[in-house]
Protein backbone atom coordinates (compact mmCIF):
# COMPACT_ATOMS: atom_id res chain seq x y z
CA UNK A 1 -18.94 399.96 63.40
CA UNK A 2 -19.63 397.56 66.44
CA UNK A 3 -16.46 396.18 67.55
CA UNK A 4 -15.94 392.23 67.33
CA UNK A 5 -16.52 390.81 70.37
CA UNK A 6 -13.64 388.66 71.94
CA UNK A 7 -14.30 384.79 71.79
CA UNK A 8 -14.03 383.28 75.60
CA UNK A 9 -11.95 380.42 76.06
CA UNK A 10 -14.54 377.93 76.34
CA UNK A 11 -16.91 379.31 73.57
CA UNK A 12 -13.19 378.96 71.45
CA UNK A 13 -12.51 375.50 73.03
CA UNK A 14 -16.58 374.49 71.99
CA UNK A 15 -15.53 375.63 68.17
CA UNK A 16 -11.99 373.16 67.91
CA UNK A 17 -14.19 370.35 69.63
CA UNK A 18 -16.61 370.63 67.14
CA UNK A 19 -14.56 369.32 64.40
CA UNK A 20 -13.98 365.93 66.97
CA UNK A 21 -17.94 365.99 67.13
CA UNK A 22 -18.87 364.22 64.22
CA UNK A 23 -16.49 361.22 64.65
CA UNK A 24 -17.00 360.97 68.12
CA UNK A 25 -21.03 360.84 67.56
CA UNK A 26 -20.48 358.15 64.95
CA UNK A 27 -17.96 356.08 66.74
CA UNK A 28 -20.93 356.31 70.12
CA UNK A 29 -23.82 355.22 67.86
CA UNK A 30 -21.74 352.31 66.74
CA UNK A 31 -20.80 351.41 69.80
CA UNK A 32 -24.55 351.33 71.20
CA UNK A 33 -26.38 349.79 68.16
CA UNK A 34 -29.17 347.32 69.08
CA UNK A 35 -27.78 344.53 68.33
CA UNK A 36 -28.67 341.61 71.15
CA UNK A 37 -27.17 339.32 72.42
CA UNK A 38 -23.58 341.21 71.82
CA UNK A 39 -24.93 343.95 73.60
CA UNK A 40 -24.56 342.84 77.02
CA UNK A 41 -21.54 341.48 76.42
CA UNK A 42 -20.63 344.82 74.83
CA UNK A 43 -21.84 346.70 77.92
CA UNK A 44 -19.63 344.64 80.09
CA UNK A 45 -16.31 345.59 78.20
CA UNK A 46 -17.14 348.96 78.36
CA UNK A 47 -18.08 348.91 82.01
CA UNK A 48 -14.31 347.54 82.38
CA UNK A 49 -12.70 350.09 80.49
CA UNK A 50 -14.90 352.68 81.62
CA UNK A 51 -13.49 351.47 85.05
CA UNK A 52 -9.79 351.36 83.87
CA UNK A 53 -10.35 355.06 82.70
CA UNK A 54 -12.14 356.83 85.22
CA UNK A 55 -10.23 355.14 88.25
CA UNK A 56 -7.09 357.53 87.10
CA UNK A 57 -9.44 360.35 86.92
CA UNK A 58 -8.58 361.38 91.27
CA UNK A 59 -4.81 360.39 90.72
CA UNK A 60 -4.38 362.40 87.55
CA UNK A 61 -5.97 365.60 89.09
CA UNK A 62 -3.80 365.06 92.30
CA UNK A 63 -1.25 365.08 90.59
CA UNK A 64 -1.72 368.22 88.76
CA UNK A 65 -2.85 370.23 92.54
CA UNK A 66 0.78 369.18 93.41
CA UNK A 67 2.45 370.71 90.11
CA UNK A 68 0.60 373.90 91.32
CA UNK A 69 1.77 373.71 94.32
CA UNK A 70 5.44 373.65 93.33
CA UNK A 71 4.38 376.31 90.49
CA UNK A 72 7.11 378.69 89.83
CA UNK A 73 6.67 381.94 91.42
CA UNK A 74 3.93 384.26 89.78
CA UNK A 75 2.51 381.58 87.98
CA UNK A 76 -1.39 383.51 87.65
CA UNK A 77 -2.77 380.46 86.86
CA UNK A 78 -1.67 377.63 89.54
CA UNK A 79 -3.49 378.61 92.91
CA UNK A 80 -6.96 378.76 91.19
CA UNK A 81 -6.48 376.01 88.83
CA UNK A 82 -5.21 374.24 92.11
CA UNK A 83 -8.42 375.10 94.39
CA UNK A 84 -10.67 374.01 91.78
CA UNK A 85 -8.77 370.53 90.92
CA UNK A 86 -8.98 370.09 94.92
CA UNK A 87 -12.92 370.23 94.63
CA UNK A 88 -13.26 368.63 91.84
CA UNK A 89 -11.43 365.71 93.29
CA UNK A 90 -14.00 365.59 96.20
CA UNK A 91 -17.02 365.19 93.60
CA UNK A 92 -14.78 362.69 91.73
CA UNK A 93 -13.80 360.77 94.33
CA UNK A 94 -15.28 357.06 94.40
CA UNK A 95 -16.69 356.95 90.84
CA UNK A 96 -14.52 354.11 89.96
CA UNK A 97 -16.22 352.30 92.76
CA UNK A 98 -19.26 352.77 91.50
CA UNK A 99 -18.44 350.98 88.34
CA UNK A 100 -17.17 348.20 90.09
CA UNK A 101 -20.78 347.50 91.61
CA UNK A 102 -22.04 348.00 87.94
CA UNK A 103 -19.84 345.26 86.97
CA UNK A 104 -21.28 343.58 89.91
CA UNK A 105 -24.86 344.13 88.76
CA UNK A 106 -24.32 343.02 85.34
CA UNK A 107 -22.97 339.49 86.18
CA UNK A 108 -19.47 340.59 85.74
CA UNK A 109 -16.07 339.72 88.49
CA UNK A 110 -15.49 343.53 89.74
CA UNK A 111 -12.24 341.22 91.22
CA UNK A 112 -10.66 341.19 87.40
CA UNK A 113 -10.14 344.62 87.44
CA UNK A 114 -7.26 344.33 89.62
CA UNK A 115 -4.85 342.41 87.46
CA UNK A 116 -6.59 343.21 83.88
CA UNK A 117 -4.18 344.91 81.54
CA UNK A 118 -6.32 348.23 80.36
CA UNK A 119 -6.58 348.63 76.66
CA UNK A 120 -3.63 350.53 75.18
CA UNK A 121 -6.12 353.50 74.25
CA UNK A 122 -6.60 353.62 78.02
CA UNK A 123 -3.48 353.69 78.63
CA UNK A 124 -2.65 356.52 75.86
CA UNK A 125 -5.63 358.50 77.40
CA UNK A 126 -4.33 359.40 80.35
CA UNK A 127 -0.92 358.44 79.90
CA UNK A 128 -0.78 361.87 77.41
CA UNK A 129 -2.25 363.71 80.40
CA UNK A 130 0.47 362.64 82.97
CA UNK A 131 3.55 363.56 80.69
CA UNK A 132 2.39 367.09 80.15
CA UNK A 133 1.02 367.52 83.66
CA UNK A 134 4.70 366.40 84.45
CA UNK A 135 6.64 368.20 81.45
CA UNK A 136 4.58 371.03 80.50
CA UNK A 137 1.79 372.46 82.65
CA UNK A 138 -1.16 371.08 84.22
CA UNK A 139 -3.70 373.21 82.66
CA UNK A 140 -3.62 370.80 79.79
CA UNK A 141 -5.20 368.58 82.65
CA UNK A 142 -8.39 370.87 82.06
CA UNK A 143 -8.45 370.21 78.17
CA UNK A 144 -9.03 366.35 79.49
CA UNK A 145 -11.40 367.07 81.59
CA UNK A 146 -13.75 369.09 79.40
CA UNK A 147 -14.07 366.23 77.02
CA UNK A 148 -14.96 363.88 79.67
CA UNK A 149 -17.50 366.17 81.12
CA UNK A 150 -18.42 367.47 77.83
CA UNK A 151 -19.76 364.22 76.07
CA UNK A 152 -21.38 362.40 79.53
CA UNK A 153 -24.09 359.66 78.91
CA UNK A 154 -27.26 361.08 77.33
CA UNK A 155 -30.08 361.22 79.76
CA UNK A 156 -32.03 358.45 77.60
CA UNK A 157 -28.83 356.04 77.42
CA UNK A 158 -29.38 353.68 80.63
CA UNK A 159 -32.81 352.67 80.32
CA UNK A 160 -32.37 352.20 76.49
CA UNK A 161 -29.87 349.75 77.20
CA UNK A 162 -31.49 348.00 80.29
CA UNK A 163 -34.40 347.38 77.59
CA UNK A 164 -31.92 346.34 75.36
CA UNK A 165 -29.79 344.17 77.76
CA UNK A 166 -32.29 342.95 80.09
CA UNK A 167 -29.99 343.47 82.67
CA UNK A 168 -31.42 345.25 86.52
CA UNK A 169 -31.08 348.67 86.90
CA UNK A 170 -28.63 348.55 89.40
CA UNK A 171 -26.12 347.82 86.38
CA UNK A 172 -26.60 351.65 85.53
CA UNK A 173 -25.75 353.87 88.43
CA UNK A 174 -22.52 355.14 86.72
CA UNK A 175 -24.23 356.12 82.91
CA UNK A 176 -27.31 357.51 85.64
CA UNK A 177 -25.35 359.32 87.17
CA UNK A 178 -23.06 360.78 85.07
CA UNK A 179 -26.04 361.62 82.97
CA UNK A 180 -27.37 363.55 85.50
CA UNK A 181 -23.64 365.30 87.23
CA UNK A 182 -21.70 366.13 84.38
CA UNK A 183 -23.76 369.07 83.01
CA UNK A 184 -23.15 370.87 86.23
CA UNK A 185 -19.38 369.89 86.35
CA UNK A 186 -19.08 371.45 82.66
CA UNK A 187 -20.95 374.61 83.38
CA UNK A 188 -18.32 375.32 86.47
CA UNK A 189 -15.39 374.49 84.29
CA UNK A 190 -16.55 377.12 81.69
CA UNK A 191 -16.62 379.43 84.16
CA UNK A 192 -12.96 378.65 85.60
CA UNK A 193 -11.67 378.75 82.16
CA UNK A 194 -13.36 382.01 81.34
CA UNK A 195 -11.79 383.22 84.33
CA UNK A 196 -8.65 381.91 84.23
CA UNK A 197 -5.82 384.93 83.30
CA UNK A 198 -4.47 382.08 80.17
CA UNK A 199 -1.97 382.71 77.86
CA UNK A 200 -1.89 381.90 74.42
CA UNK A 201 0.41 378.71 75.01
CA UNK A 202 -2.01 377.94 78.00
CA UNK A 203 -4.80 377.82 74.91
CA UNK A 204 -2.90 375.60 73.39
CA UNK A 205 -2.32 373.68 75.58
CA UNK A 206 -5.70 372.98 76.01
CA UNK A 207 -6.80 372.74 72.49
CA UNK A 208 -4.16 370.46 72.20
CA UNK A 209 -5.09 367.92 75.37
CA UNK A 210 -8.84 368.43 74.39
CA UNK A 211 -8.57 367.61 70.66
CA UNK A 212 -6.34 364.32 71.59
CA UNK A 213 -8.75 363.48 74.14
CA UNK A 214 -11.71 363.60 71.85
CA UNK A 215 -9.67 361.12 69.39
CA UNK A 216 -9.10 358.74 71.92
CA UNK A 217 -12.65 358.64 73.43
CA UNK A 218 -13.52 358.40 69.55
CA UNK A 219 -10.87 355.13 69.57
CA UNK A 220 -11.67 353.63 72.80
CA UNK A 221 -15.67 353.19 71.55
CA UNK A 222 -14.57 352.29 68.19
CA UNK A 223 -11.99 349.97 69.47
CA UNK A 224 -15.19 348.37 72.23
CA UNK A 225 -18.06 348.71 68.62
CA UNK A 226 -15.57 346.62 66.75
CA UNK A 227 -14.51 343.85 69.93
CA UNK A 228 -17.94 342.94 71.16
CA UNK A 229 -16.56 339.89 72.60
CA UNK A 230 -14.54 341.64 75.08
CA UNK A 231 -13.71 340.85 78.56
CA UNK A 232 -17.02 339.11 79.98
């Protein structure tokens, strides 16, 4: 008899997220039906939350290099998971600016993002990831990220909406690029977390940060499909 081969943690990670996929789908279709003239409007709320979301992204995952920094001793995890949070702040770094000239683009005031109060799914997004980056480990960090990276803007997404819209491309760059970035990003987190010496609570901790991820991605859209009139 062949033996059973042993699942890698991001083929086992792929099989939890998959019962988040369905919801998630439905809550992105609703979000993006083609419904003009709330469309635009739509766009532009999400372009500010989008922006409220992604500007924690560098801060979060500094965060986390420090915790591995003051790992405790023979932690097998923390200089690796360290190194690659330090790179993948480099390719992160400035993304929130880029939605800011979206916002720009798209007739909105990039200048409101300063003193507007971020949705309180924002807030539980990443508020979840700072409390177990500080109180349990920052691996969980990773469970975040693969979400994030994992469900990017589909290739199609930024000229369907410019159609849709009718606003310049230059309102775009951040779905464009995404779009194009993200697959690469995911394929070099699979391969950290297939090499990665985890335990079973480091699993968890994943699963756990993933799957509550995935639910509030799922809430933020739902919460944007069902307040088109949102922050113009």
């Amino acid at each position: 008899m062949t033996p059973a081969r042993t699942m890698t943690p991001s083929a086992a990670l792929d099989v939890k997220l998959a019962l988040a996929a369905p919801a998630l789908g439905a809550a992105f279709a609703e979000l993006w039906r083609p419904e003009a003239p709330v469309l635009r409007t739509r766009y532009l709320a999400y372009l500010y939350e989008m922006h409220a979301l992604i500007r924690s992204s560098v801060p979060l995952m500094e965060r986390a290099a420090v915790r591995c920094a003051r790992a405790v001793p023979g932690d097998p995890i923390a200089a690796p998971l360290r190194s690659y949070l330090e790179r993948h702040i480099e390719e992160e770094r400035g993304h929130d600016d880029w939605l800011l000239d979206d916002l720009a683009a798209a007739g909105g005031d990039p200048a409101r993002t300063a003193d507007r109060l971020p949705s309180p799914v924002v807030a539980e997004l990443v508020g979840a990831q700072y409390y177990w980056i500080e109180h349990h480990h920052p691996v969980a960090l990773l469970g975040y990220i693969r979400v994030l990276e994992g469900n990017a803007p589909a290739p199609w997404l930024a000229d369907r909406l410019a159609a849709r819209t009718g606003l310049p491309a230059a309102a775009f760059r951040t779905v464009r690029a995404h779009a194009e970035l993200d697959g690469g990003h995911l394929a070099d987190l699979d391969a950290l977390l297939d090499a990665l010496p985890l335990t079973p609570e480091h699993r968890t901790a994943l699963a756990v940060s993933a799957l509550r991820t995935a639910d509030g991605v799922t809430r933020l859209f739902s919460y944007l499909a069902t307040a088109p009139g949102g922050p113009a």
